[in-house]
C-alpha atoms as a PDB file:
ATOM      1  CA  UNK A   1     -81.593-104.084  40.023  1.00  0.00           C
ATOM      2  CA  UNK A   2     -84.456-102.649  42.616  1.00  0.00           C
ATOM      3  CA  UNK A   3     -85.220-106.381  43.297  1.00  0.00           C
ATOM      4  CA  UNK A   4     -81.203-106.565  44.363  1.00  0.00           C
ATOM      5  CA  UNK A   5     -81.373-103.142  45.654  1.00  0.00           C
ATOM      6  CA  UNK A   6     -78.504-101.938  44.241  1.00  0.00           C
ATOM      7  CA  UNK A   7     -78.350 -98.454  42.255  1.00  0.00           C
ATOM      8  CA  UNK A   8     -77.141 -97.815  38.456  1.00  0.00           C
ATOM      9  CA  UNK A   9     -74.100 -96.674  40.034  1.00  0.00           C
ATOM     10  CA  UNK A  10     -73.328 -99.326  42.081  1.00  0.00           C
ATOM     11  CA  UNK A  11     -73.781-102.013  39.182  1.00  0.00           C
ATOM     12  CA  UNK A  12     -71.601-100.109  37.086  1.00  0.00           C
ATOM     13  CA  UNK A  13     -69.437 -99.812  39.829  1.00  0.00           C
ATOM     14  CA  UNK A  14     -69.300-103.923  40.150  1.00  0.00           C
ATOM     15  CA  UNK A  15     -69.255-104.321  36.583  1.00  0.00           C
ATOM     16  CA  UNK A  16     -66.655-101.725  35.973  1.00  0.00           C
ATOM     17  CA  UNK A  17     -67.881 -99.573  33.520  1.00  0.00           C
ATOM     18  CA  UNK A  18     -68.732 -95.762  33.464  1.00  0.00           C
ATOM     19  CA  UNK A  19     -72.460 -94.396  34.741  1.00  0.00           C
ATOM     20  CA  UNK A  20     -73.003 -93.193  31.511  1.00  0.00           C
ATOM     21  CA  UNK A  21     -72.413 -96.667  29.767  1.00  0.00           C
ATOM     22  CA  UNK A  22     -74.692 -97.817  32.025  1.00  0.00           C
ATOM     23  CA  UNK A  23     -77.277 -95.637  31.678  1.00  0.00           C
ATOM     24  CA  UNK A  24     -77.103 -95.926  27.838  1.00  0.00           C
ATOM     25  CA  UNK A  25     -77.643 -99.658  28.249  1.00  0.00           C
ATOM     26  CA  UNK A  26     -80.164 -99.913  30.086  1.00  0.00           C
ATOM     27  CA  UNK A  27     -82.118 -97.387  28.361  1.00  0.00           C
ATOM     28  CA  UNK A  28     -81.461 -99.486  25.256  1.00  0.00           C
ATOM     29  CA  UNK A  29     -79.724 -96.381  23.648  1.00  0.00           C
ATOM     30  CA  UNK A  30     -76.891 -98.679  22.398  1.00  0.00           C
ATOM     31  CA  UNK A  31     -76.503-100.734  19.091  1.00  0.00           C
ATOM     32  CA  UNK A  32     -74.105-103.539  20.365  1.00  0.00           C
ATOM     33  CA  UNK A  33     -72.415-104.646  23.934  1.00  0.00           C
ATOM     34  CA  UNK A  34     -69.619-106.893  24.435  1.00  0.00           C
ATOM     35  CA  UNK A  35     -69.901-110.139  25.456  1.00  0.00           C
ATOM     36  CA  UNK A  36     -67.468-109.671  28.510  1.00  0.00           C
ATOM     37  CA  UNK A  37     -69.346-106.392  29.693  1.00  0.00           C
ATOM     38  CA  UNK A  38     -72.971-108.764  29.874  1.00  0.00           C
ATOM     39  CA  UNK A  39     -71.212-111.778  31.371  1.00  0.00           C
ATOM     40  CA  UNK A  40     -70.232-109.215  33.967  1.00  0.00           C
ATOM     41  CA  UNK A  41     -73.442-107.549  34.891  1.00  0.00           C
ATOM     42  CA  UNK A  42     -75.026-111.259  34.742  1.00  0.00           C
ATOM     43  CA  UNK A  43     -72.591-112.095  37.269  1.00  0.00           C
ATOM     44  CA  UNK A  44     -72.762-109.226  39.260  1.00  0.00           C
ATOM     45  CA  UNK A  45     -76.880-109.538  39.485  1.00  0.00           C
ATOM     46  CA  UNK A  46     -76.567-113.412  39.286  1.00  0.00           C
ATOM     47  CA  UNK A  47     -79.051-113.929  36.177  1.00  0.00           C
ATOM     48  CA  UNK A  48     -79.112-114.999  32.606  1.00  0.00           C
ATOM     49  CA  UNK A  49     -79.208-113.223  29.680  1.00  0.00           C
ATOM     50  CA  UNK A  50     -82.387-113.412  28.607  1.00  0.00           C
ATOM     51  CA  UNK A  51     -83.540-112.036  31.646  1.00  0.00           C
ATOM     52  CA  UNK A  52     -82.001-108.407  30.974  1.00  0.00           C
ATOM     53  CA  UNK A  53     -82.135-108.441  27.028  1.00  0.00           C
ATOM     54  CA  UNK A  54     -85.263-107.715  24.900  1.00  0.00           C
ATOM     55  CA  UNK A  55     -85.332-108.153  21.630  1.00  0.00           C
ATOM     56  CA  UNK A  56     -86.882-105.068  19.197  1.00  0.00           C
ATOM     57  CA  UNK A  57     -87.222-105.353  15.515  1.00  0.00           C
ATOM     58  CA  UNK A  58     -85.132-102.681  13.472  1.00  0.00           C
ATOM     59  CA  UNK A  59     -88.545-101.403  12.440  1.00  0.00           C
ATOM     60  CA  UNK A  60     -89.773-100.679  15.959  1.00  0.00           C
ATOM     61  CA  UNK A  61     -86.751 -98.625  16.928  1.00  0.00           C
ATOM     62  CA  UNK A  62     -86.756 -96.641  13.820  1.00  0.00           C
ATOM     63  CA  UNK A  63     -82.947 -94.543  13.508  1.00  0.00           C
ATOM     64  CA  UNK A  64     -82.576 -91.029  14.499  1.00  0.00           C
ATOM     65  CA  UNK A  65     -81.349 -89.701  11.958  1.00  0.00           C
ATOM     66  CA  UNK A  66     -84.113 -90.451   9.517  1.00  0.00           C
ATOM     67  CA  UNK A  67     -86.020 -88.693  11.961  1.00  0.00           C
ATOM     68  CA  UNK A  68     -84.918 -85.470  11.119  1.00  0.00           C
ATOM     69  CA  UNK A  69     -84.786 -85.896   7.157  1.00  0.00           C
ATOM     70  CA  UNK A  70     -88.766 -86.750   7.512  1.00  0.00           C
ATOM     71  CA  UNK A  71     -88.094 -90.325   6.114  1.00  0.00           C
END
């Protein structure tokens, strides 16, 4: 985005989702995205996926909510 210079809300603006969604995204703080909302931002910041996705292993991004049992 900064090399496009466009803000979080103008992408999710373009891509037509809320600022929140966004936000949530990009700070990885989702567990799935549809495959029409990542076409669109790909489109809208003319890229691939793999340029925007990063794969973590389940055990690197341990749950929340084990968290606060102490597991």
């Amino acid at each position: 985005m900064a090399d496009r210079k466009m803000s979080l809300n103008d992408l999710a603006d373009k891509v037509g989702i809320t600022n929140v969604n966004m936000s949530r995204i990009k700070t990885g703080k989702i567990k799935a995205i549809r495959f029409s909302t990542l076409n669109a931002i790909c489109k809208v910041l003319e890229c691939e996926p793999g340029d925007i996705l990063k794969y973590l292993d389940d055990d690197d991004d341990p749950d929340p909510s084990e968290e606060d049992e102490g597991i």
